[in-house]
PDB file of N, CA and C in Angstrom:
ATOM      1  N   UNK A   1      42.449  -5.077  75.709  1.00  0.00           N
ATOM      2  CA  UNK A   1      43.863  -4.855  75.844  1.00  0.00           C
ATOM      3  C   UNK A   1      44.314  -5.237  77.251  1.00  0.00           C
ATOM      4  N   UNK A   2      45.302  -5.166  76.909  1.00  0.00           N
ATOM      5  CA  UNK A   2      45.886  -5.633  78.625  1.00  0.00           C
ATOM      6  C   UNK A   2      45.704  -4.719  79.809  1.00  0.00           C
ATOM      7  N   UNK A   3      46.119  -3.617  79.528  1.00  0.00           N
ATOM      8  CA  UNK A   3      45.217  -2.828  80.709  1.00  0.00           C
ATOM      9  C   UNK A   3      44.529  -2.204  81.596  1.00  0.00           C
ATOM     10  N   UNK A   4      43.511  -2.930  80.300  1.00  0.00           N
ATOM     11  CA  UNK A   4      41.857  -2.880  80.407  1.00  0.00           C
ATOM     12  C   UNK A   4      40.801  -1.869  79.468  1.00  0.00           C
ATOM     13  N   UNK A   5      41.724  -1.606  78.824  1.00  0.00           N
ATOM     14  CA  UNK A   5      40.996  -0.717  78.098  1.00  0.00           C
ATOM     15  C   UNK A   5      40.822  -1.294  76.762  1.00  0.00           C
ATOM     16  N   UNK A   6      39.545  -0.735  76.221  1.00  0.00           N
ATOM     17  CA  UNK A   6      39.344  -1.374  75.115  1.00  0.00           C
ATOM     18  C   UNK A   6      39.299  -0.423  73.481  1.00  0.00           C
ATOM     19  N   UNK A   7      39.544  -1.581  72.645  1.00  0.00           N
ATOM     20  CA  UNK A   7      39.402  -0.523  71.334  1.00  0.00           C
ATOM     21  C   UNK A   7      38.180  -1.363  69.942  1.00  0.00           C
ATOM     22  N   UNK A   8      37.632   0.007  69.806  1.00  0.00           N
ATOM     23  CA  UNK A   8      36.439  -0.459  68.861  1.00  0.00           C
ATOM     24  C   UNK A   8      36.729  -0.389  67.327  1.00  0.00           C
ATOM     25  N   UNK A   9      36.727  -1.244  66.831  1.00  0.00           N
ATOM     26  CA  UNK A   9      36.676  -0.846  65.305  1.00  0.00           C
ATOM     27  C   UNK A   9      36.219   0.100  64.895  1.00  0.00           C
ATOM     28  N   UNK A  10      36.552   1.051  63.325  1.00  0.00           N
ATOM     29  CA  UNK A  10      35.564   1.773  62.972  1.00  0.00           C
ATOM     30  C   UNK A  10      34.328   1.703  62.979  1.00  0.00           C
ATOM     31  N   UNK A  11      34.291   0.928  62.500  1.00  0.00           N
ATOM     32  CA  UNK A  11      32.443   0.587  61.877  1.00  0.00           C
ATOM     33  C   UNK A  11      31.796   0.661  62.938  1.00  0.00           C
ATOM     34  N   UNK A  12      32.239   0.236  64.244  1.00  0.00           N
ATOM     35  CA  UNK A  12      31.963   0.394  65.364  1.00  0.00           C
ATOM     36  C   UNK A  12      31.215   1.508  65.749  1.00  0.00           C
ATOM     37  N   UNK A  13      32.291   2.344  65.944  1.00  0.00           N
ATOM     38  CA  UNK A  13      32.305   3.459  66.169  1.00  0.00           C
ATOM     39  C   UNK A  13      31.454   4.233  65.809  1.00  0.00           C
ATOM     40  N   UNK A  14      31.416   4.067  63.997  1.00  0.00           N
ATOM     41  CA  UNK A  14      30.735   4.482  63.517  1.00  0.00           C
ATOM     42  C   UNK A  14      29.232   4.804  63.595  1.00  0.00           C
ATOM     43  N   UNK A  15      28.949   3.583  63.840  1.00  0.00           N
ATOM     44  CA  UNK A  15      27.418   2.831  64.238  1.00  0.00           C
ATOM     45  C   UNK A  15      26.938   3.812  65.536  1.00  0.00           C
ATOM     46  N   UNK A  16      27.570   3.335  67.066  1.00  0.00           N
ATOM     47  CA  UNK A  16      27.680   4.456  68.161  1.00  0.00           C
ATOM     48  C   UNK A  16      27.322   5.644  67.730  1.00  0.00           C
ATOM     49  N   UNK A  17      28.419   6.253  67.220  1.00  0.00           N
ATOM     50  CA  UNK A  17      27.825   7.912  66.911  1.00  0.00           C
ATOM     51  C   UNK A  17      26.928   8.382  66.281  1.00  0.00           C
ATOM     52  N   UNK A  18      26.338   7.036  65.420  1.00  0.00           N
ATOM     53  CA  UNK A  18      25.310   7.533  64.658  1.00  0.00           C
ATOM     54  C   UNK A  18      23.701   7.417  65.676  1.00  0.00           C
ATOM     55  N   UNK A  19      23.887   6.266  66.374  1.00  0.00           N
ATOM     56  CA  UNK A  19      23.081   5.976  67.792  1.00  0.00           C
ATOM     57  C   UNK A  19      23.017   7.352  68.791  1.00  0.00           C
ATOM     58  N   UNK A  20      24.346   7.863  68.983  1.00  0.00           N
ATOM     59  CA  UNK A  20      24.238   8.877  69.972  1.00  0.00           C
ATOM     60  C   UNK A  20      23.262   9.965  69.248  1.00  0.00           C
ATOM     61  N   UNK A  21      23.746  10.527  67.939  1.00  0.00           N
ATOM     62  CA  UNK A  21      23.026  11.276  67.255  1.00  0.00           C
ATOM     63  C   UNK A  21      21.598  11.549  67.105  1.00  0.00           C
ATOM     64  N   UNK A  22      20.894  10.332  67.070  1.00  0.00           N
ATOM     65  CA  UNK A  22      19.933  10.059  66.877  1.00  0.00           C
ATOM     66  C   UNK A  22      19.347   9.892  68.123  1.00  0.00           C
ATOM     67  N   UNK A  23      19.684   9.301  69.269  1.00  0.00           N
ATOM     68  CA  UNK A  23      18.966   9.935  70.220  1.00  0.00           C
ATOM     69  C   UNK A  23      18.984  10.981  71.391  1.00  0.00           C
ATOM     70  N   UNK A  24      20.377  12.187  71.003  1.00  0.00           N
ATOM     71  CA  UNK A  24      20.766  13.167  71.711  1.00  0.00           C
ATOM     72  C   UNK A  24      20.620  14.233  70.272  1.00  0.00           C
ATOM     73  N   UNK A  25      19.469  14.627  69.527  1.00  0.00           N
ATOM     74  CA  UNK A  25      19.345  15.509  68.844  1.00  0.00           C
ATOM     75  C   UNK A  25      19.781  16.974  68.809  1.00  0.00           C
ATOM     76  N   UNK A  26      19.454  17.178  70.311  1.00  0.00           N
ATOM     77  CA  UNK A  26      19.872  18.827  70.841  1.00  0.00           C
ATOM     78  C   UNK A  26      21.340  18.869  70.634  1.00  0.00           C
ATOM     79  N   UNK A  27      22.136  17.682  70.951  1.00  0.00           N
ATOM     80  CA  UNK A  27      23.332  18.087  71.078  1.00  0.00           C
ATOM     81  C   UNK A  27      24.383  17.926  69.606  1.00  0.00           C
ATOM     82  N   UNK A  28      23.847  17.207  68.941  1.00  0.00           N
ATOM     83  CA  UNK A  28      24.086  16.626  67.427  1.00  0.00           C
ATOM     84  C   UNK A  28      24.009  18.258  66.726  1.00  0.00           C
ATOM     85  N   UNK A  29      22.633  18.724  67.012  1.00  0.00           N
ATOM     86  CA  UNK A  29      22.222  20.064  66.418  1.00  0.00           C
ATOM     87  C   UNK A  29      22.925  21.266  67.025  1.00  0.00           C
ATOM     88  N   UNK A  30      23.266  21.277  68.134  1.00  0.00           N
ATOM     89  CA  UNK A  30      24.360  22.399  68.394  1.00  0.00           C
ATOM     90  C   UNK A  30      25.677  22.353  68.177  1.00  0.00           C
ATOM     91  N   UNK A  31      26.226  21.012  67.498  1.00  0.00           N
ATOM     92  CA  UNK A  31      27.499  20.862  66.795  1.00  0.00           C
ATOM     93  C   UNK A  31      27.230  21.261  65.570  1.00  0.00           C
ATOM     94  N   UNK A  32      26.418  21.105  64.951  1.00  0.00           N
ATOM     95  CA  UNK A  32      26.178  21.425  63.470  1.00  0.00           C
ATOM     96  C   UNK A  32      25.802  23.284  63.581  1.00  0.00           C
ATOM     97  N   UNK A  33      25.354  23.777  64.332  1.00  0.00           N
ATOM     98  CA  UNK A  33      25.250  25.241  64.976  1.00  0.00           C
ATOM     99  C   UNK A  33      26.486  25.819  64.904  1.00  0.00           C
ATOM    100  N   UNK A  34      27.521  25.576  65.803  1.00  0.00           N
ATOM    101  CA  UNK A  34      28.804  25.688  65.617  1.00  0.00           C
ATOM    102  C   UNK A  34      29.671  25.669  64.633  1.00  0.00           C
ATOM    103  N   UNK A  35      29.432  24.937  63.654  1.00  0.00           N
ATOM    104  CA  UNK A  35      30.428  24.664  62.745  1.00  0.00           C
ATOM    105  C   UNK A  35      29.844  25.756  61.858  1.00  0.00           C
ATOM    106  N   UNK A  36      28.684  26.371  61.804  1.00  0.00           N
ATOM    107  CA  UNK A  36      27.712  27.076  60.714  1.00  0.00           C
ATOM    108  C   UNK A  36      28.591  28.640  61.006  1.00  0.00           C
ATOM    109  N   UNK A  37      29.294  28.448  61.781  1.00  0.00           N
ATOM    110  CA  UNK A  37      30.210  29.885  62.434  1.00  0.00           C
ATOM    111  C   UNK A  37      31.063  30.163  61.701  1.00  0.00           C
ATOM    112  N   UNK A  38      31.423  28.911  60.581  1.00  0.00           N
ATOM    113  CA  UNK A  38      32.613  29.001  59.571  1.00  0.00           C
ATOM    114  C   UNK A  38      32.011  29.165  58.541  1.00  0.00           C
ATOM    115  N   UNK A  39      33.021  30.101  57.581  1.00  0.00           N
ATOM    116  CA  UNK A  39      32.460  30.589  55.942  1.00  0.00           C
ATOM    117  C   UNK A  39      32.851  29.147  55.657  1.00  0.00           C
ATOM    118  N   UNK A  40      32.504  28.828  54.604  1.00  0.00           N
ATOM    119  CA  UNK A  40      32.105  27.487  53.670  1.00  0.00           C
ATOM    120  C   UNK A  40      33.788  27.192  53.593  1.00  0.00           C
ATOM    121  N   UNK A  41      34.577  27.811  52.875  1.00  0.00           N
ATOM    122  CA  UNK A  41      35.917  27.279  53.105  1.00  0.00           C
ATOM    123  C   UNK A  41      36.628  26.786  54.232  1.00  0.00           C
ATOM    124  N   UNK A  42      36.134  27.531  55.623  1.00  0.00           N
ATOM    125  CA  UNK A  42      36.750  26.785  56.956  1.00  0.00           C
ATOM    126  C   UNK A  42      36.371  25.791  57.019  1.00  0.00           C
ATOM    127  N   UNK A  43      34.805  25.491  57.013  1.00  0.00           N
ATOM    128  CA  UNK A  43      34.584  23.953  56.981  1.00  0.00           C
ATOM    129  C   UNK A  43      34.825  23.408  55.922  1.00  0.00           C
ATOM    130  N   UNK A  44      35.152  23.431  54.654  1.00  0.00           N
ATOM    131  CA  UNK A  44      35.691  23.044  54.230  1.00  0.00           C
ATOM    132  C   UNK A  44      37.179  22.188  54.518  1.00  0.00           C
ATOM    133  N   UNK A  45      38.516  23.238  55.050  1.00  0.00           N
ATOM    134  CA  UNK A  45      39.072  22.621  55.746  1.00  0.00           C
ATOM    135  C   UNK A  45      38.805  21.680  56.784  1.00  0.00           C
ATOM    136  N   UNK A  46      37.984  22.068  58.010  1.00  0.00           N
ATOM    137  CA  UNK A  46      37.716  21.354  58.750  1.00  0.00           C
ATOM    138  C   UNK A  46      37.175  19.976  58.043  1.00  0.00           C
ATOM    139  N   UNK A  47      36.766  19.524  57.295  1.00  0.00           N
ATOM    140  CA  UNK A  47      36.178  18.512  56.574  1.00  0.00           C
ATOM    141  C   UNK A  47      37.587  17.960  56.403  1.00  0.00           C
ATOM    142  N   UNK A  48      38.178  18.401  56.259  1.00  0.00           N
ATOM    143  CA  UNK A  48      39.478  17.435  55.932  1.00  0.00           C
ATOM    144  C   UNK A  48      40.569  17.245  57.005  1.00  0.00           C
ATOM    145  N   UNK A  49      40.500  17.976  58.155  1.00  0.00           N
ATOM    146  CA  UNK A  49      40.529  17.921  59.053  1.00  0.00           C
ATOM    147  C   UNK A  49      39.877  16.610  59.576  1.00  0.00           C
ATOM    148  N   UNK A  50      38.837  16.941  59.753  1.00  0.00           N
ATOM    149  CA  UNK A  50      38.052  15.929  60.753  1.00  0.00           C
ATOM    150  C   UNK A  50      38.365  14.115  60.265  1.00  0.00           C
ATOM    151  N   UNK A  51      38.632  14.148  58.614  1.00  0.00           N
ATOM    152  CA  UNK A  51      39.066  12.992  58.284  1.00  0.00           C
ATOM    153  C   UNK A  51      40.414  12.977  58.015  1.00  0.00           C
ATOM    154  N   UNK A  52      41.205  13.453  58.672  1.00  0.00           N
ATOM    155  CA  UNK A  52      42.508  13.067  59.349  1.00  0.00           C
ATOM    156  C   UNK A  52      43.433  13.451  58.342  1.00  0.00           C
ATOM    157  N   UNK A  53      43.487  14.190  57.579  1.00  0.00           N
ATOM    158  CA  UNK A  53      43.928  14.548  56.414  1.00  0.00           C
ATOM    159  C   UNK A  53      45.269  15.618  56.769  1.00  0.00           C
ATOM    160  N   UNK A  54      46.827  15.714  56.607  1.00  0.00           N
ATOM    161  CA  UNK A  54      47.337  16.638  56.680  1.00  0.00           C
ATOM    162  C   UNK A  54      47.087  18.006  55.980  1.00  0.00           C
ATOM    163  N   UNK A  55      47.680  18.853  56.381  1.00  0.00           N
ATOM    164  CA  UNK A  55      47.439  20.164  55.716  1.00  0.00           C
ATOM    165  C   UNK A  55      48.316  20.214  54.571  1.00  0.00           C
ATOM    166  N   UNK A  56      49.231  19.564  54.055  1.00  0.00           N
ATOM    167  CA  UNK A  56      49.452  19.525  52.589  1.00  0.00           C
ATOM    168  C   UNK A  56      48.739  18.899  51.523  1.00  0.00           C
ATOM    169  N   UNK A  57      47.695  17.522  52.700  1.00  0.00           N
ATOM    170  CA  UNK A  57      46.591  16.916  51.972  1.00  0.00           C
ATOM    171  C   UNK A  57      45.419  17.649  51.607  1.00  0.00           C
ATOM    172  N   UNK A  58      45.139  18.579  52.339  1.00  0.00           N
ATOM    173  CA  UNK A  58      43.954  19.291  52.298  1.00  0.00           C
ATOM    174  C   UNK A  58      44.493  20.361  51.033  1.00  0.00           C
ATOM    175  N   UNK A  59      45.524  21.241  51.437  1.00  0.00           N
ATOM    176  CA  UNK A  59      45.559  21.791  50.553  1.00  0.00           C
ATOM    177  C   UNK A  59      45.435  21.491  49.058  1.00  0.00           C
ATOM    178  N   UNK A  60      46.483  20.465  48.504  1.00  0.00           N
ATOM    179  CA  UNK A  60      46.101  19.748  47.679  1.00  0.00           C
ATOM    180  C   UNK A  60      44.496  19.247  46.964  1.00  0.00           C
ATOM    181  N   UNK A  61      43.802  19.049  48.019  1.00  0.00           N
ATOM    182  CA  UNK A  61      42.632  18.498  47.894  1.00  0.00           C
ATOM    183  C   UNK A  61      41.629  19.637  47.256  1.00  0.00           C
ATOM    184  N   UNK A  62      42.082  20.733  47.793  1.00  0.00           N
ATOM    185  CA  UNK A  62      41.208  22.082  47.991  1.00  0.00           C
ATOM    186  C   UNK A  62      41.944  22.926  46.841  1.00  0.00           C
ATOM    187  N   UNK A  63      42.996  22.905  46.795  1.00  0.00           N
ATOM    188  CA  UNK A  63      43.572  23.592  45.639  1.00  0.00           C
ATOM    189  C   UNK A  63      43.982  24.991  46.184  1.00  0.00           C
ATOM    190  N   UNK A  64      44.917  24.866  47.300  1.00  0.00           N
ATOM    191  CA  UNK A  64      45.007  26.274  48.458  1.00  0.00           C
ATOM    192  C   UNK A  64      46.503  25.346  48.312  1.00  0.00           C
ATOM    193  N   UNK A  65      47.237  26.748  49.172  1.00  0.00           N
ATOM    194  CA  UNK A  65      48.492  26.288  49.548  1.00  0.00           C
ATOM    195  C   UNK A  65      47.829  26.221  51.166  1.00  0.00           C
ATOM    196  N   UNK A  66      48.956  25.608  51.475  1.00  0.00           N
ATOM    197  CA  UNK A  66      49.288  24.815  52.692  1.00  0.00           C
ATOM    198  C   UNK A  66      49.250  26.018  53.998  1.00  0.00           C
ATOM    199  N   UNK A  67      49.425  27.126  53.251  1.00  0.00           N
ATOM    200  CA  UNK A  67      49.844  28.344  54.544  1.00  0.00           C
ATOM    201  C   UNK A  67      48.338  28.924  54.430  1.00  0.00           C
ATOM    202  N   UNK A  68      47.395  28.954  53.280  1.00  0.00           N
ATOM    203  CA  UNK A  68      46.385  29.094  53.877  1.00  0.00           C
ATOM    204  C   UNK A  68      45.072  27.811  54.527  1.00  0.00           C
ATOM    205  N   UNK A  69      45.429  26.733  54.645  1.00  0.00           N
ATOM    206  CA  UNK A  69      45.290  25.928  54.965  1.00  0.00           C
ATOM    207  C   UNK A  69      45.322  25.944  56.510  1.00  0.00           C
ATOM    208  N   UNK A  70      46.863  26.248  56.957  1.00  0.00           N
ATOM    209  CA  UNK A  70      47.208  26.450  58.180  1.00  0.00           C
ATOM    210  C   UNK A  70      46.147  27.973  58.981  1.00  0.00           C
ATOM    211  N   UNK A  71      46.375  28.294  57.863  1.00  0.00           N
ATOM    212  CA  UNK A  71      45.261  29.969  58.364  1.00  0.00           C
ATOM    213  C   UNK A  71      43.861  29.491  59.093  1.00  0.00           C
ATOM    214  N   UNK A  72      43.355  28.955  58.221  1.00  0.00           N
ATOM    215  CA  UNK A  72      41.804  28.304  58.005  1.00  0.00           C
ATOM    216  C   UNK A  72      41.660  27.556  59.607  1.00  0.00           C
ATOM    217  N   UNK A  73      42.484  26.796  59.281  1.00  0.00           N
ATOM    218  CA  UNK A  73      42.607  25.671  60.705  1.00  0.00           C
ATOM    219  C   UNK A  73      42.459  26.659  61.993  1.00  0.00           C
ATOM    220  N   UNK A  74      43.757  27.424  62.139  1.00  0.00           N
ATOM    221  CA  UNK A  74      43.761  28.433  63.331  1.00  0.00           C
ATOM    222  C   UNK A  74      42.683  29.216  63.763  1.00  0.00           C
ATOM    223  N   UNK A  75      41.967  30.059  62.099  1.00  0.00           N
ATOM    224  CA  UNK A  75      40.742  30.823  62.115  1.00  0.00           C
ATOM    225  C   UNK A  75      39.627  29.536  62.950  1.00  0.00           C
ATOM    226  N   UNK A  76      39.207  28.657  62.402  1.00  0.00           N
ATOM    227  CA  UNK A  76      38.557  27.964  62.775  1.00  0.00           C
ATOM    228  C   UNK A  76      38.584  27.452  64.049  1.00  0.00           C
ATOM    229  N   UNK A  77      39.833  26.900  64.477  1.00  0.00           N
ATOM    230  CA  UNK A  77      40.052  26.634  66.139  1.00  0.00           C
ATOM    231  C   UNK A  77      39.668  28.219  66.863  1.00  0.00           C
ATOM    232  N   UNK A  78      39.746  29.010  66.451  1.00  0.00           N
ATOM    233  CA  UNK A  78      39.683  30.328  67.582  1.00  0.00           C
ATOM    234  C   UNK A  78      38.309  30.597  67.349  1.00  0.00           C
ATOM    235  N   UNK A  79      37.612  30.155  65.999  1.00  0.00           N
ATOM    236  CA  UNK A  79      35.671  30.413  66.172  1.00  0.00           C
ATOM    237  C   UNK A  79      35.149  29.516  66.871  1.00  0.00           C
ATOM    238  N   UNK A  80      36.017  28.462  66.922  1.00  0.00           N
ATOM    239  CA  UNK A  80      34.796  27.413  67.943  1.00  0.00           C
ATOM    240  C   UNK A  80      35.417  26.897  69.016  1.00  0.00           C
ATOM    241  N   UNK A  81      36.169  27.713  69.461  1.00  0.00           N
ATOM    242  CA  UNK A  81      36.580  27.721  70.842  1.00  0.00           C
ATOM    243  C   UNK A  81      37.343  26.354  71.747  1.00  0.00           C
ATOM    244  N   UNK A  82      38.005  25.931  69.863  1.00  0.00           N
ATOM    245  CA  UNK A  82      38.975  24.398  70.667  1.00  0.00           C
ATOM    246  C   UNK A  82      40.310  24.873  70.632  1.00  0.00           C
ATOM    247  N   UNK A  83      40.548  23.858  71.183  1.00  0.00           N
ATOM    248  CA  UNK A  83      42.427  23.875  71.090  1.00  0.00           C
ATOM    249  C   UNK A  83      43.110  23.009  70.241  1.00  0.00           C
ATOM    250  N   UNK A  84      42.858  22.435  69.187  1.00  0.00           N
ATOM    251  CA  UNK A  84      43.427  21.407  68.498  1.00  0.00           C
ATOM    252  C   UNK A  84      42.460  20.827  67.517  1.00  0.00           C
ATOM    253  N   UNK A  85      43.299  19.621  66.919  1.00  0.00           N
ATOM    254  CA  UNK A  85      42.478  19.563  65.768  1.00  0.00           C
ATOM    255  C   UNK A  85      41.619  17.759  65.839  1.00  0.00           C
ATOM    256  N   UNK A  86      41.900  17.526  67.094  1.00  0.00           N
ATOM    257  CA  UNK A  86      41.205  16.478  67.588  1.00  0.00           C
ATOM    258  C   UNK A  86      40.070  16.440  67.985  1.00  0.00           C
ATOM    259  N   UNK A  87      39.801  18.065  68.737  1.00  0.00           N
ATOM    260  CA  UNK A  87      38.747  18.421  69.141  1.00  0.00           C
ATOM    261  C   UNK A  87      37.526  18.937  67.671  1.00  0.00           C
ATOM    262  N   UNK A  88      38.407  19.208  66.759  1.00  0.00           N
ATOM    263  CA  UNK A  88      38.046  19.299  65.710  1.00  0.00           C
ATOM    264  C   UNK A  88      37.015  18.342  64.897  1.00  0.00           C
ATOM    265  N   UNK A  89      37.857  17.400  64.992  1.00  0.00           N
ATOM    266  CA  UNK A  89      37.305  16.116  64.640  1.00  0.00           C
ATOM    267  C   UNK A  89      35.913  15.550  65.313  1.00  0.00           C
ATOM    268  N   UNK A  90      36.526  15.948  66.490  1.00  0.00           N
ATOM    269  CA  UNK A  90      35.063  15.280  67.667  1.00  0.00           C
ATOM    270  C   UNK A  90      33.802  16.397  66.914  1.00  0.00           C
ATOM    271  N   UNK A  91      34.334  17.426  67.343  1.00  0.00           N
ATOM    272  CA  UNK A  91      33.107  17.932  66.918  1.00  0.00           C
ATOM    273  C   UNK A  91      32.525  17.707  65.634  1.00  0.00           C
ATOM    274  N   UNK A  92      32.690  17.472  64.618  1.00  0.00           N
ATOM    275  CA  UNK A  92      32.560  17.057  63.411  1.00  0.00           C
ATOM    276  C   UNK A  92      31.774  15.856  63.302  1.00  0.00           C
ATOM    277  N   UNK A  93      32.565  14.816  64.375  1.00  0.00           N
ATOM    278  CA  UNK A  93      31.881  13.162  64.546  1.00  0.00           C
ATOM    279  C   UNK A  93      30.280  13.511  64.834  1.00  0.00           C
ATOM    280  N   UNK A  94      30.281  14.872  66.269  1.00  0.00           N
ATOM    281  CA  UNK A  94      29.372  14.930  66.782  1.00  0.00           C
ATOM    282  C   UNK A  94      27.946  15.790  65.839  1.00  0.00           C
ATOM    283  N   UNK A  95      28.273  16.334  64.890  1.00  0.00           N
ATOM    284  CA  UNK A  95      27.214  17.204  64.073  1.00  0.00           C
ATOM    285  C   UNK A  95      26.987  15.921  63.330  1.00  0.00           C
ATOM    286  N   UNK A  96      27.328  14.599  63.013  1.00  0.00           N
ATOM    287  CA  UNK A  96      27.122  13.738  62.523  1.00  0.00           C
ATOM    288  C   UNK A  96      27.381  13.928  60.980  1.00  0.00           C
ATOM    289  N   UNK A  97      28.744  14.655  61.211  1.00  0.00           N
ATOM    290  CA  UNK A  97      28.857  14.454  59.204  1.00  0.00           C
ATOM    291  C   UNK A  97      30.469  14.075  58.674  1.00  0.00           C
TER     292      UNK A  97
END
């Protein structure tokens, strides 16, 4: 880009994180630690979360309304100690799933 920063394709990306994963195990495994903090429905959300999904998508997806959707998300940001749902994502990239 012009200036100077660059942008990777998915697949890219993809590839990378799966590289980091594989040779930063400890840290791959304490994202997946973390997320184990959520009953099966938070990550659940978070799963749809992490793939960029709105919360009317998720709900939908999940078969929840949207307000507990929004619940889930919040519950979940306050167990693993992010602020948003980007951080969400990262962490998600980073347990490698």
């Amino acid at each position: 880009m012009a200036d100077g920063t660059a942008i990777l394709a998915p697949a890219v990306t993809r590839r990378l994180v799966d590289a980091f994963a594989e040779h930063h195990p400890a840290a791959a495994r304490a994202a997946r630690d973390r997320l184990e903090r959520l009953t099966t429905r938070e990550r659940d959300v978070v799963a749809g979360v992490a793939r960029g999904l709105a919360n009317a998508e998720i709900a939908r997806e999940l078969a929840m309304t949207e307000t507990t959707v929004k619940a889930h998300v919040c519950r979940s940001l306050a167990k693993l100690g992010l602020a948003n749902r980007v951080q969400i994502a990262l962490l998600v990239r980073d347990a490698g799933q």
